[in-house]
N, C-alpha and C. Protein backbone atom coordinates (compact mmCIF):
# COMPACT_ATOMS: atom_id res chain seq x y z
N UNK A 1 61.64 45.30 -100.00
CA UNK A 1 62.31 44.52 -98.96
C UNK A 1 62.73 45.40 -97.79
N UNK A 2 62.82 46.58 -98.08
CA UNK A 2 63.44 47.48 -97.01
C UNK A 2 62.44 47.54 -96.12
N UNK A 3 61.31 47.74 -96.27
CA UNK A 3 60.40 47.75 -94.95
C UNK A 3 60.51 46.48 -94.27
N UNK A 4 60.07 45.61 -95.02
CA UNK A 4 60.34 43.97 -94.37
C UNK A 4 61.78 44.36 -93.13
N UNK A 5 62.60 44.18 -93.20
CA UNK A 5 63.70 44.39 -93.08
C UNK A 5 63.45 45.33 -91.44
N UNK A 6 62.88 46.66 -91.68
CA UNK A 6 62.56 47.87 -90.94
C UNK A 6 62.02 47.01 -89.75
N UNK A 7 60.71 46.73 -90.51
CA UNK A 7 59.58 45.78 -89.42
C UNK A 7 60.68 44.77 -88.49
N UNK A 8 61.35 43.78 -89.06
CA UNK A 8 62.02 43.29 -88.39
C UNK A 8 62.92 43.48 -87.05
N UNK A 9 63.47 44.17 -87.68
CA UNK A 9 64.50 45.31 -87.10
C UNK A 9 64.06 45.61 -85.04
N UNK A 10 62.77 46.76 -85.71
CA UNK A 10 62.45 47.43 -85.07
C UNK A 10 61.61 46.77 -84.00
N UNK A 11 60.85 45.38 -84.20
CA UNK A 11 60.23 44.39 -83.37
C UNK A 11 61.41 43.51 -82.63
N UNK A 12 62.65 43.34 -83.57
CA UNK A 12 63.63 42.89 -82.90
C UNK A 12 64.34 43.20 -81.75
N UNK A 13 64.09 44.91 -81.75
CA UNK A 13 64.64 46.08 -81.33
C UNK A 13 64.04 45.67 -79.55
N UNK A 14 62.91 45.79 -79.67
CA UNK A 14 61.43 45.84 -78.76
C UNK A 14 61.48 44.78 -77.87
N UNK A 15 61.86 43.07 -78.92
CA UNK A 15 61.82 41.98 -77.84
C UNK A 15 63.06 41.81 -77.34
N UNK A 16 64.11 42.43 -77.75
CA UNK A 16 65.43 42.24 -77.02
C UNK A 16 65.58 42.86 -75.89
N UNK A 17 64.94 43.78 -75.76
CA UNK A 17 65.33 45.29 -74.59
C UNK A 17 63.80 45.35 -73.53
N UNK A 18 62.85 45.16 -74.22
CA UNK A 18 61.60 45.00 -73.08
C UNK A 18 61.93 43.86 -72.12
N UNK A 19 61.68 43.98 -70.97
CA UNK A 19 61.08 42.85 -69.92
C UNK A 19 59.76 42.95 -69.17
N UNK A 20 59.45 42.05 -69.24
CA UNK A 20 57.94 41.96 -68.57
C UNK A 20 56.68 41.38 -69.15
N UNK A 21 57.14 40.94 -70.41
CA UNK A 21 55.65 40.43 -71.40
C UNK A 21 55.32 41.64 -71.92
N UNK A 22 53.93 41.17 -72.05
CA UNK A 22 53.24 42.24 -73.34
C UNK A 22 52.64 43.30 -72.86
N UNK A 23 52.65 43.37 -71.50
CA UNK A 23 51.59 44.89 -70.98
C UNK A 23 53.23 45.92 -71.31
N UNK A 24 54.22 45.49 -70.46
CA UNK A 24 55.52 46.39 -70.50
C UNK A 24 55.60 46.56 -72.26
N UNK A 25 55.20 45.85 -73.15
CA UNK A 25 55.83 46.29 -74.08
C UNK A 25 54.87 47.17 -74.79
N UNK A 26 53.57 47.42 -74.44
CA UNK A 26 52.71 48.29 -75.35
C UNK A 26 52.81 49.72 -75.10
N UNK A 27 54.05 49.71 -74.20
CA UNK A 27 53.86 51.42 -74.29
C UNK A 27 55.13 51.50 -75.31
N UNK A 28 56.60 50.61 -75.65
CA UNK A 28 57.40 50.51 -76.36
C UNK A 28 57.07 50.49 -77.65
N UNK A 29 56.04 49.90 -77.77
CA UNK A 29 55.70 49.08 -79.33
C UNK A 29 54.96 50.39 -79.58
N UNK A 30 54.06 51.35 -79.11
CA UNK A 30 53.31 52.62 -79.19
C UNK A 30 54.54 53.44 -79.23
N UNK A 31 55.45 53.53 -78.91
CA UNK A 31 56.45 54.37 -79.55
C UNK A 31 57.15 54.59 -80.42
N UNK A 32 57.41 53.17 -80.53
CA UNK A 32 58.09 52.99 -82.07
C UNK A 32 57.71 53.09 -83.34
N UNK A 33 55.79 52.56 -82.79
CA UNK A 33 54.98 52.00 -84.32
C UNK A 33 54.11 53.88 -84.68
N UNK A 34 54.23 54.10 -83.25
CA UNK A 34 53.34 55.94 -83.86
C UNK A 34 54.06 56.28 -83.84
N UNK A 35 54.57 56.79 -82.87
CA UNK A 35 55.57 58.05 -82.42
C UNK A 35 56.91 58.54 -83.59
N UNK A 36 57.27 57.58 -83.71
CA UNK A 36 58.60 57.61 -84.37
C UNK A 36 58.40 57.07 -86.05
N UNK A 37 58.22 56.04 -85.77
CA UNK A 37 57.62 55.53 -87.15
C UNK A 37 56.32 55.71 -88.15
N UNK A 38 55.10 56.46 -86.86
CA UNK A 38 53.98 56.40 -87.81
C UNK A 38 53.36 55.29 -88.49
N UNK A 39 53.63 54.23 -88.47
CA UNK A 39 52.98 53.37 -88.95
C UNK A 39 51.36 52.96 -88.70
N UNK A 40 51.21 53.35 -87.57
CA UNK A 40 49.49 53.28 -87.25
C UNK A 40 49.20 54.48 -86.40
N UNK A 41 48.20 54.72 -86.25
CA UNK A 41 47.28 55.80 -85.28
C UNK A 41 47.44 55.46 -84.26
N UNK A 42 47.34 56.74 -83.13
CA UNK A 42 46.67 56.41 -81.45
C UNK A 42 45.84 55.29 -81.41
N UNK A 43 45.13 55.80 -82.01
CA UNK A 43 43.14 54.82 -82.13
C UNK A 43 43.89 53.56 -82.85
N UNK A 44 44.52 53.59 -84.05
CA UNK A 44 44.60 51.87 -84.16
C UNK A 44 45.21 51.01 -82.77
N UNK A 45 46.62 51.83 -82.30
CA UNK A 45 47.01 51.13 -81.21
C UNK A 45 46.20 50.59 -80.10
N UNK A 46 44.99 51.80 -79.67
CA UNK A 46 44.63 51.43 -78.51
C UNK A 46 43.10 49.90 -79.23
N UNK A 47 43.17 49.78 -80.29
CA UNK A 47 41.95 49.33 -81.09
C UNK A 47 42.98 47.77 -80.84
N UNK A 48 43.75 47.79 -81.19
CA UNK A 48 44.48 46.81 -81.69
C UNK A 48 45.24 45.99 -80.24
N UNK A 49 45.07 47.22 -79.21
CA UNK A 49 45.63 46.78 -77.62
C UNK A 49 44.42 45.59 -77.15
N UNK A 50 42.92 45.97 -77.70
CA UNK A 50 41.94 45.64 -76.75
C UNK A 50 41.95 44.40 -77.93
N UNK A 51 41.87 44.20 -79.17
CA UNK A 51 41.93 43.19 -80.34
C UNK A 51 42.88 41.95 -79.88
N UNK A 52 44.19 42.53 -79.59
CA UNK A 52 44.58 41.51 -79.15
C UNK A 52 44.88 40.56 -77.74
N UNK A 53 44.32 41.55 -76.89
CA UNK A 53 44.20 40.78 -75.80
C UNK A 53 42.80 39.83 -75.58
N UNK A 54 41.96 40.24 -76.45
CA UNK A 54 40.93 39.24 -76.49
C UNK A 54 40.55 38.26 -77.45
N UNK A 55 42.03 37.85 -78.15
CA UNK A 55 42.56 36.80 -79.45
C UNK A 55 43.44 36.28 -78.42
N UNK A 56 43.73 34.73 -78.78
CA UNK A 56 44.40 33.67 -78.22
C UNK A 56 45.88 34.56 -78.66
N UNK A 57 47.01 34.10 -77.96
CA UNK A 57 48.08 34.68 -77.78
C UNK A 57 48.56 35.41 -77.04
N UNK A 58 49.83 36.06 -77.19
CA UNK A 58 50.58 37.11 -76.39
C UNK A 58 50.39 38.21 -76.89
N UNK A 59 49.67 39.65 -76.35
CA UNK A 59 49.45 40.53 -76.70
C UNK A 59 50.49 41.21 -77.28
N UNK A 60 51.89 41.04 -77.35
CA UNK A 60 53.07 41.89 -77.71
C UNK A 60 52.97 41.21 -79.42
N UNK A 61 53.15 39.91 -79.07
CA UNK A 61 53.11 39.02 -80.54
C UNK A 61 51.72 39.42 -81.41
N UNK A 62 50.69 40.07 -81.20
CA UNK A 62 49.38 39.87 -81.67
C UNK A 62 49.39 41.59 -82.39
N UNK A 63 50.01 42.09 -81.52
CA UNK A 63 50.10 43.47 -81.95
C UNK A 63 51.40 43.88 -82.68
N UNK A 64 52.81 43.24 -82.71
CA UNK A 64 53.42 43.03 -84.16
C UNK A 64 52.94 42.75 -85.66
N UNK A 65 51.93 41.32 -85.07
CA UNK A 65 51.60 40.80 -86.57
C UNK A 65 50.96 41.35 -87.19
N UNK A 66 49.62 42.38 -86.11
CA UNK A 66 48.77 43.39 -86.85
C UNK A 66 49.41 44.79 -87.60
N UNK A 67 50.74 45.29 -87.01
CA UNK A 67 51.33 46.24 -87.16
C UNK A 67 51.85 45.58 -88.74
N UNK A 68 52.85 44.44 -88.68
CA UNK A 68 53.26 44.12 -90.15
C UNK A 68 52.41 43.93 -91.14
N UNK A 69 50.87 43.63 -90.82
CA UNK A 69 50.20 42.99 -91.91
C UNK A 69 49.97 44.16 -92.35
N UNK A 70 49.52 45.13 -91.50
CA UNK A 70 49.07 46.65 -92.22
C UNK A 70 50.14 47.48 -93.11
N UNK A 71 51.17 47.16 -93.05
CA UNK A 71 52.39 48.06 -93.55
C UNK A 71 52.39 47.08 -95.11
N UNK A 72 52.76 46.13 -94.78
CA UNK A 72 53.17 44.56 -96.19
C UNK A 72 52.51 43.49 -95.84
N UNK A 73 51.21 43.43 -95.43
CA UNK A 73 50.70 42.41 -95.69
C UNK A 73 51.26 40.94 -94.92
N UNK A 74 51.16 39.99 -95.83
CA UNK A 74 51.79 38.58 -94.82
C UNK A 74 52.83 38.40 -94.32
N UNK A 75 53.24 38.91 -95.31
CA UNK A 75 55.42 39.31 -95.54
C UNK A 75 55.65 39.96 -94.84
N UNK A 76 54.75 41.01 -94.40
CA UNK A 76 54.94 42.54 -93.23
C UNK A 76 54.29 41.60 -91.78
N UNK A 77 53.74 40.55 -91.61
CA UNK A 77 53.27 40.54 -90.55
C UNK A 77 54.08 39.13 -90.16
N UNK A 78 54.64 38.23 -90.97
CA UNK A 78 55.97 37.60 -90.62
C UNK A 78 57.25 37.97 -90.15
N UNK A 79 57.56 39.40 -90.62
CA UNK A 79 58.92 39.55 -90.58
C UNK A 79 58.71 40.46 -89.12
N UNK A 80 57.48 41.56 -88.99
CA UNK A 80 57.07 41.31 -87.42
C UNK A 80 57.05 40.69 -86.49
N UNK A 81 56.58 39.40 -86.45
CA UNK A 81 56.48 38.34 -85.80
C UNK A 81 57.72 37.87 -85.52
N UNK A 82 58.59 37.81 -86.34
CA UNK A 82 59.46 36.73 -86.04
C UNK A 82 60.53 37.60 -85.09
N UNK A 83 60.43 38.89 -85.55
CA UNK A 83 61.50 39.97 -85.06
C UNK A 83 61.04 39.92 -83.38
N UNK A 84 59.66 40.11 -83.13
CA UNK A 84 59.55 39.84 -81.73
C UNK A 84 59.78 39.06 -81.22
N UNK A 85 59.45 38.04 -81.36
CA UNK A 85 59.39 36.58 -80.72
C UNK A 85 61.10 35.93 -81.01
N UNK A 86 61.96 36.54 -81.75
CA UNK A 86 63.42 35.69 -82.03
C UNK A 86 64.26 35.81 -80.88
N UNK A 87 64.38 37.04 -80.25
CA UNK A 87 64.94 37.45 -79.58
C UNK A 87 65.04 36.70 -78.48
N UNK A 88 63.69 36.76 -77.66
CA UNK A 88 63.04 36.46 -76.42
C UNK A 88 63.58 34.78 -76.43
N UNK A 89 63.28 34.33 -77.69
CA UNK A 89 63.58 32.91 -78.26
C UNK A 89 64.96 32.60 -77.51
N UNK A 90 65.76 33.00 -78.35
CA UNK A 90 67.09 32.63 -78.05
C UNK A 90 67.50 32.85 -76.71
N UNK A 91 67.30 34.05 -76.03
CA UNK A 91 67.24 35.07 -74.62
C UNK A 91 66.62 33.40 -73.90
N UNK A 92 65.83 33.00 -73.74
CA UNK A 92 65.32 31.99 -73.25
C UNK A 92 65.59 30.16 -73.30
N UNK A 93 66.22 30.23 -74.59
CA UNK A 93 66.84 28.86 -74.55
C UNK A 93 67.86 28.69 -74.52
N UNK A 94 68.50 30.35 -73.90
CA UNK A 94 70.35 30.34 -73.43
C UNK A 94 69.88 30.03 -71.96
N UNK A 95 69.17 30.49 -71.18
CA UNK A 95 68.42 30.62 -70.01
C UNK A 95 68.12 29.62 -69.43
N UNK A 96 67.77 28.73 -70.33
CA UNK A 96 66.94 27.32 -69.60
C UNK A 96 68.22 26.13 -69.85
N UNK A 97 69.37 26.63 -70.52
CA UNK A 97 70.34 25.19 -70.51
C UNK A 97 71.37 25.32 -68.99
N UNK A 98 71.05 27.04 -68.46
CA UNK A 98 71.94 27.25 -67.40
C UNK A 98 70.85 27.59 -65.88
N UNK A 99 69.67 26.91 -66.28
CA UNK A 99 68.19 27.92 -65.73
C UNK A 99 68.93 27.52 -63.83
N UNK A 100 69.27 26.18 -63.62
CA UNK A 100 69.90 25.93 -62.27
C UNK A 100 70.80 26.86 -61.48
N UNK A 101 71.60 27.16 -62.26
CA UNK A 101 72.46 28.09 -61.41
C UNK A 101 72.16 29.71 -61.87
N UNK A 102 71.26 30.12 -62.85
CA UNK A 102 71.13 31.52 -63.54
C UNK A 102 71.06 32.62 -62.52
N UNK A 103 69.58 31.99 -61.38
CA UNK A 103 69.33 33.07 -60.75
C UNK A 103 69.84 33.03 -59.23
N UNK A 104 71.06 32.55 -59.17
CA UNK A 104 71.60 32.08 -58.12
C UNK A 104 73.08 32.96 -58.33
N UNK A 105 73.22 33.39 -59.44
CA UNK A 105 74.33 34.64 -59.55
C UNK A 105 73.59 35.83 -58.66
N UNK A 106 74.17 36.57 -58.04
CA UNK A 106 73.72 37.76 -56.95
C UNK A 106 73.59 38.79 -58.06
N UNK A 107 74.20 39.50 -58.45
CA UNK A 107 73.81 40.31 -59.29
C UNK A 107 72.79 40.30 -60.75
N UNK A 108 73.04 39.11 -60.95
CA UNK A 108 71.68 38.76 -61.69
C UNK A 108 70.26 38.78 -61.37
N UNK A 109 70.23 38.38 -60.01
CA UNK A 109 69.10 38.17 -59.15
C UNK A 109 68.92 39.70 -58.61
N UNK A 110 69.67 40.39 -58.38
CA UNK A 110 69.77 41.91 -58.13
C UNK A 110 69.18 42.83 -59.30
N UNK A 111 69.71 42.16 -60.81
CA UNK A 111 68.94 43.16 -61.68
C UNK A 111 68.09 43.32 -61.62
N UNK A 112 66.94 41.86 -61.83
CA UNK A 112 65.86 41.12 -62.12
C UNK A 112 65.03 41.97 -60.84
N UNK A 113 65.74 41.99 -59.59
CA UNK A 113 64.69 43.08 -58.57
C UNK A 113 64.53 44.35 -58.80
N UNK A 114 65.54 44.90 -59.98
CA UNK A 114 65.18 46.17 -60.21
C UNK A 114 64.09 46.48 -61.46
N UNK A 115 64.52 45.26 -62.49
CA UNK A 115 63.74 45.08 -63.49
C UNK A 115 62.03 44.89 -63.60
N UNK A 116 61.86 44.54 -62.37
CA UNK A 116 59.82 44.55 -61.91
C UNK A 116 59.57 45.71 -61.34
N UNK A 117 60.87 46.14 -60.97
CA UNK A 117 60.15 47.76 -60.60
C UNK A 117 59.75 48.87 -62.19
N UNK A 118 60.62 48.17 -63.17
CA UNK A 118 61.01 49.30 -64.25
C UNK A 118 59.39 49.01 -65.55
N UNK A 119 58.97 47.34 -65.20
CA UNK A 119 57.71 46.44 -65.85
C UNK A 119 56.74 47.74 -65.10
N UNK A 120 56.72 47.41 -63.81
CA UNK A 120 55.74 47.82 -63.47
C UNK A 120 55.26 49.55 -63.92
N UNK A 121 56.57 50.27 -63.65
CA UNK A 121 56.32 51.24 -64.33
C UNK A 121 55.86 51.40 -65.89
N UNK A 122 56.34 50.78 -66.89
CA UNK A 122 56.27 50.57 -68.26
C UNK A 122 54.69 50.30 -67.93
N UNK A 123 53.69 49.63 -67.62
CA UNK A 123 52.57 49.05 -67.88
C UNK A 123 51.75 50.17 -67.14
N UNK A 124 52.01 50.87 -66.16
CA UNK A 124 51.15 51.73 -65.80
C UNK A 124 51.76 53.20 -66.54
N UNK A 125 52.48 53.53 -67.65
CA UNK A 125 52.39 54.50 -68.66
C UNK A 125 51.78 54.08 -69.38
N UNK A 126 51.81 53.07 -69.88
CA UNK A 126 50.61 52.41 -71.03
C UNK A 126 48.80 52.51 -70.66
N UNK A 127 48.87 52.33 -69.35
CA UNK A 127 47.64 52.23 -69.22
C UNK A 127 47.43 54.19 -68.93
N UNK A 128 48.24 54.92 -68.43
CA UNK A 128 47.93 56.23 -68.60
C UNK A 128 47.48 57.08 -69.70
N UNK A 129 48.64 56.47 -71.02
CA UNK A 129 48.64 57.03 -72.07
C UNK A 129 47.00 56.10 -72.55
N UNK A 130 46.54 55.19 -72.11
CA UNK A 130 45.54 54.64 -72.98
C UNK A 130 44.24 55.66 -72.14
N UNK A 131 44.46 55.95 -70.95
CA UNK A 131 43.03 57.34 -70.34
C UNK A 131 43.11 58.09 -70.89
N UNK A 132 44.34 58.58 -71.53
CA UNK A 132 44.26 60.38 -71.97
C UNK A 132 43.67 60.08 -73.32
N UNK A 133 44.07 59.13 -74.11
CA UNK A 133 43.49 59.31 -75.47
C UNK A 133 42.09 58.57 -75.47
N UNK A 134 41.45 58.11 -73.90
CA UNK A 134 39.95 57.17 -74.32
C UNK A 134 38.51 58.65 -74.78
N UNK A 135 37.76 58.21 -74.86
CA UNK A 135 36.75 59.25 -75.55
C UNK A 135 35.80 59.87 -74.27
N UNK A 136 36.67 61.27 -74.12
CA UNK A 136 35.89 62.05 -72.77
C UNK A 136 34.10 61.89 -73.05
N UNK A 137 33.72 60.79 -72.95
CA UNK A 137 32.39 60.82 -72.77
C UNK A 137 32.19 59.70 -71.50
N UNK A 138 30.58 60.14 -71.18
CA UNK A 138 30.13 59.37 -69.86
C UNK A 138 30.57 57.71 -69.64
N UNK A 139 30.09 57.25 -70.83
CA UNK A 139 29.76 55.76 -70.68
C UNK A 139 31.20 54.83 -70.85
N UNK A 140 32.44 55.42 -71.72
CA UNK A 140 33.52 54.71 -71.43
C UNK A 140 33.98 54.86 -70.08
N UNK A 141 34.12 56.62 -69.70
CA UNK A 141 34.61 56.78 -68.06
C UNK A 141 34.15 55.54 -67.12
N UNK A 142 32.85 55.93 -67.10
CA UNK A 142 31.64 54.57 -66.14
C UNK A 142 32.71 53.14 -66.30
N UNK A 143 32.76 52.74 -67.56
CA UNK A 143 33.10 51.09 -67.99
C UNK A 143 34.66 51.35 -66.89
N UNK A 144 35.61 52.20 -67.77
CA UNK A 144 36.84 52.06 -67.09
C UNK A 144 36.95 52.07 -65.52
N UNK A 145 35.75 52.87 -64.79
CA UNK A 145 35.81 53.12 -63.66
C UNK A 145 35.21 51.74 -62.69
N UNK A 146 34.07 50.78 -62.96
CA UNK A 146 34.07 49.68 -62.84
C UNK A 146 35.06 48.86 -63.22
N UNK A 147 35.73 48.58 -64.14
CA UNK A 147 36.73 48.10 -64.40
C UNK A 147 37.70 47.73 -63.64
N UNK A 148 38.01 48.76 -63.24
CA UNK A 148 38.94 49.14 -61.77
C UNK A 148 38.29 48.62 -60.97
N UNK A 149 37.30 49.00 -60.81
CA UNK A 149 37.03 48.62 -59.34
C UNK A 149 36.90 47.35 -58.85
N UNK A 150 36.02 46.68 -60.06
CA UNK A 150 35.75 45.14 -59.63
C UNK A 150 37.64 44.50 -59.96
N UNK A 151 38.54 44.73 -60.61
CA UNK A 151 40.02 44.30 -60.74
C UNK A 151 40.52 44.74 -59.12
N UNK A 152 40.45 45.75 -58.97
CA UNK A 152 40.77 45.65 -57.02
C UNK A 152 39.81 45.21 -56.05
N UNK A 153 38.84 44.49 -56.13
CA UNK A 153 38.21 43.91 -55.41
C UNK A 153 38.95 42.72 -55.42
N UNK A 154 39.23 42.15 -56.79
CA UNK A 154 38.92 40.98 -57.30
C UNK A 154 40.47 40.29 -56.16
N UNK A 155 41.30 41.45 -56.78
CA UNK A 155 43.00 41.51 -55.92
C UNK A 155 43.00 41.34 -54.48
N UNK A 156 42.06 42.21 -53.77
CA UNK A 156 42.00 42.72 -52.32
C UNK A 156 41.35 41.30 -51.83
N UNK A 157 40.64 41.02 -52.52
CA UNK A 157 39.36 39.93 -52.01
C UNK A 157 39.72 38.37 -52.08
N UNK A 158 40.11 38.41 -53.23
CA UNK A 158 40.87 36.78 -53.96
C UNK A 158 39.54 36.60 -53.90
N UNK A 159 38.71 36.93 -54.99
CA UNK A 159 37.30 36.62 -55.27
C UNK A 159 38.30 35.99 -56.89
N UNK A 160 37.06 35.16 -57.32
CA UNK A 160 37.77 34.38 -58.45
C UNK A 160 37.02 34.41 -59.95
N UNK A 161 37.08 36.12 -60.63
CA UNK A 161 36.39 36.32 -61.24
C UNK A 161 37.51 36.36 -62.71
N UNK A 162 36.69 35.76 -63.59
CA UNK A 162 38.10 35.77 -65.04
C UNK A 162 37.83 37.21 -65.67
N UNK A 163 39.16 37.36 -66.02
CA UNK A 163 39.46 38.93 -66.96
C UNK A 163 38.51 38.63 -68.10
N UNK A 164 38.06 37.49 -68.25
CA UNK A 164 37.57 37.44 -70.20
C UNK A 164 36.04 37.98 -69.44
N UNK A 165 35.86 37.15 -68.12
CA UNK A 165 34.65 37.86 -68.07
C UNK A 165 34.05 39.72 -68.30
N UNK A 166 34.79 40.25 -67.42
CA UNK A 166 35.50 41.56 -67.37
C UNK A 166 34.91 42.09 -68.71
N UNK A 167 36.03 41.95 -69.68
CA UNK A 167 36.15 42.00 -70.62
C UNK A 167 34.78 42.15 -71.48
N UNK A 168 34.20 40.61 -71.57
CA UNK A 168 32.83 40.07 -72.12
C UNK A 168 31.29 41.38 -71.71
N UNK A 169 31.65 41.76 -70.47
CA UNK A 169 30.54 42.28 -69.87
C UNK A 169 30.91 44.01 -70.12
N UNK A 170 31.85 43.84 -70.32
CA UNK A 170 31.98 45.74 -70.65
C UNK A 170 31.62 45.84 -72.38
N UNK A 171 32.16 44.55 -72.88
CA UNK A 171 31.56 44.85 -74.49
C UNK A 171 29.78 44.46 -74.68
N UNK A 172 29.13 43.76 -73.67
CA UNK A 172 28.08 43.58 -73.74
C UNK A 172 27.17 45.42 -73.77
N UNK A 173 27.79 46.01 -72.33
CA UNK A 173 27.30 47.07 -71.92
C UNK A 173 27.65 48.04 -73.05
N UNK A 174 28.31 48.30 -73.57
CA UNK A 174 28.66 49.19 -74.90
C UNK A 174 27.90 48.71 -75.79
N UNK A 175 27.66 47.47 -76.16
CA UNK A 175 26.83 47.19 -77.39
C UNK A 175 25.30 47.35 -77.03
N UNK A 176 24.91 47.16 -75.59
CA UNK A 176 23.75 47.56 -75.18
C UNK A 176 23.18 49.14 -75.34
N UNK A 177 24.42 49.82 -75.03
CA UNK A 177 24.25 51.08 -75.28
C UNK A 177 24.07 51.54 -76.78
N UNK A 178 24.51 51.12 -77.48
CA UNK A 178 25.13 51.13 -78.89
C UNK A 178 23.50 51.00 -79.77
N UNK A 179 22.69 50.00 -79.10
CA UNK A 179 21.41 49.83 -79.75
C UNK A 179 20.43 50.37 -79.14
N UNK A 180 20.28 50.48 -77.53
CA UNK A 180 19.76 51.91 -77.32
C UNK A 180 19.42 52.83 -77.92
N UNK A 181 20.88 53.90 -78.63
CA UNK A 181 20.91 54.61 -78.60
C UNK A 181 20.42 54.51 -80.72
N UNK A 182 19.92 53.13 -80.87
CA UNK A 182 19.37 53.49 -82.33
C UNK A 182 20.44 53.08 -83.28
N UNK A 183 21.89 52.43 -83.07
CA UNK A 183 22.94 51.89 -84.02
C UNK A 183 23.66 53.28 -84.86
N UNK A 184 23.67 53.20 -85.62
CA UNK A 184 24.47 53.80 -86.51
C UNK A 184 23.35 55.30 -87.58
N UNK A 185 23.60 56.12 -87.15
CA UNK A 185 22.74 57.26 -87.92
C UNK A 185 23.01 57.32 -88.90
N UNK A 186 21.43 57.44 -90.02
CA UNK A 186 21.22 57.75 -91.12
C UNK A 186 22.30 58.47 -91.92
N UNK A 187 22.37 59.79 -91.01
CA UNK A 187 22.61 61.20 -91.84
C UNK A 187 24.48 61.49 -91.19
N UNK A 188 24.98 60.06 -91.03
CA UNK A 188 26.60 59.46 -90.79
C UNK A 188 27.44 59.87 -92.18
N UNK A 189 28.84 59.73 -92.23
CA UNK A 189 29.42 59.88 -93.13
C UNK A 189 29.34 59.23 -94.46
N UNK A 190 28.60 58.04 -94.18
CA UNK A 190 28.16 56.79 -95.49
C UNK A 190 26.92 58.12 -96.10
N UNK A 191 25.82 58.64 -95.34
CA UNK A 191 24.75 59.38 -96.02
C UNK A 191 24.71 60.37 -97.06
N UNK A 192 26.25 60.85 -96.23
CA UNK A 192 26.45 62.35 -96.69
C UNK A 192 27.12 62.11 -97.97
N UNK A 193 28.26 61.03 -97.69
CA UNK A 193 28.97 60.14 -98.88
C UNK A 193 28.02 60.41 -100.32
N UNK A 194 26.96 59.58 -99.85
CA UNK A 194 26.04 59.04 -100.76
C UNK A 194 25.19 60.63 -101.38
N UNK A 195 24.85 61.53 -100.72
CA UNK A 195 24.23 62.51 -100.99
C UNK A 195 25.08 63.50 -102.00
N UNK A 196 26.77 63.25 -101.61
CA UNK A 196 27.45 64.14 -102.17
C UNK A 196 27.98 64.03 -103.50
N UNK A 197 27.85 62.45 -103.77
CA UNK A 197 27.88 61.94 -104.96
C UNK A 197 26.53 62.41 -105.78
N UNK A 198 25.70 62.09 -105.46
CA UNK A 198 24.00 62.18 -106.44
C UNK A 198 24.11 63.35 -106.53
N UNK A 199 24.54 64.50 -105.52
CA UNK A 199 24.27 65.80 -106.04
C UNK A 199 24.90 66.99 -107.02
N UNK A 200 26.02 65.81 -107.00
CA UNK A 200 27.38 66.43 -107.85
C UNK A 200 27.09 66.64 -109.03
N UNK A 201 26.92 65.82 -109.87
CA UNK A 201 26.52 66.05 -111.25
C UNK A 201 24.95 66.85 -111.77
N UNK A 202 24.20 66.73 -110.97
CA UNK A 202 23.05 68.03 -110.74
C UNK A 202 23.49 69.58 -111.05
N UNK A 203 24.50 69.63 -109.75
CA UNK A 203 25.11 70.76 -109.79
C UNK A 203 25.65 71.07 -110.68
């Protein structure tokens, strides 16, 4: 129960104190779930960043439930879930019974202008920390670097192109490459696996 509990906790921790949605919170949730806690890898996070933004949902919520299921399973990916999403919950339906006069307090409305400056920062460490750890080879650089580019066109231009597309066409180009280049080699860790077993008892 103590992890249950932990998971909770610590997602509770995340949706109370983040603002901004789910880009601001993946550099939070990458701190808590590696950094400090260990609970998953660099590579799962950034695996699990691109997993859940291209699954129906909120990427903050999508990447809790994956974080709990891996630790305890259903129980680990409920008590995740709920820890994120409770907070924000309540935070929001105190919000909407006073929503008329809320942002009409001056200093409230004063935080909230400092608070998109603090999002914006949070989401562009996330996306920093996600360059330094991508794989110094040609063909991701290329993807990320289109990426960009057609996303500031898309901004500069008000051309009306969808992110899933984006998205769709950079995993096309990787998987194009991917069979190119012949799929998955023979003499891979499954081969050697397999070789190191048969040869063992020989020896």
């Amino acid at each position: 129960m103590s992890i249950l509990f932990e998971l909770f906790f610590t997602f509770a921790k995340i949706g109370l104190f983040t603002f901004g949605g789910g880009y601001a919170m993946i550099a939070i949730i990458e701190h808590a779930c590696v950094e400090q806690k260990g609970w998953i890898s660099h590579d799962d996070m950034m695996n699990v960043t691109v997993i859940a933004e291209s699954t129906p949902g909120p990427i903050a919520i999508n990447c809790a439930t994956f974080v709990g299921y891996k630790q305890k399973g259903l129980a680990g990916a409920i008590a995740a879930t709920v820890g994120i999403v409770l907070p924000s919950f309540c935070i929001i339906l105190a919000i909407a019974a006073f929503l008329d006069h809320f942002l009409e307090i001056t200093w409230i409305a004063s935080a909230f202008r400092g608070i998109r400056i603090a999002v914006g920062i949070l989401i562009v460490d996330a996306g920093l920390k996600m360059i330094r750890k991508m794989q110094k080879k040609p063909m991701p650089r290329i993807i990320m670097i289109c990426g960009f580019a057609a996303m500031l066109a898309i901004n500069l231009f008000s051309v009306k192109i969808s992110s899933i597309v984006l998205m769709l066409a950079a995993a096309a180009v990787s998987l194009a490459v991917f069979l190119v280049k012949g799929g998955p080699k023979a003499g891979g860790p499954a081969g050697n696996g397999a070789a190191g077993k048969t040869g063992g008892p020989a020896s």
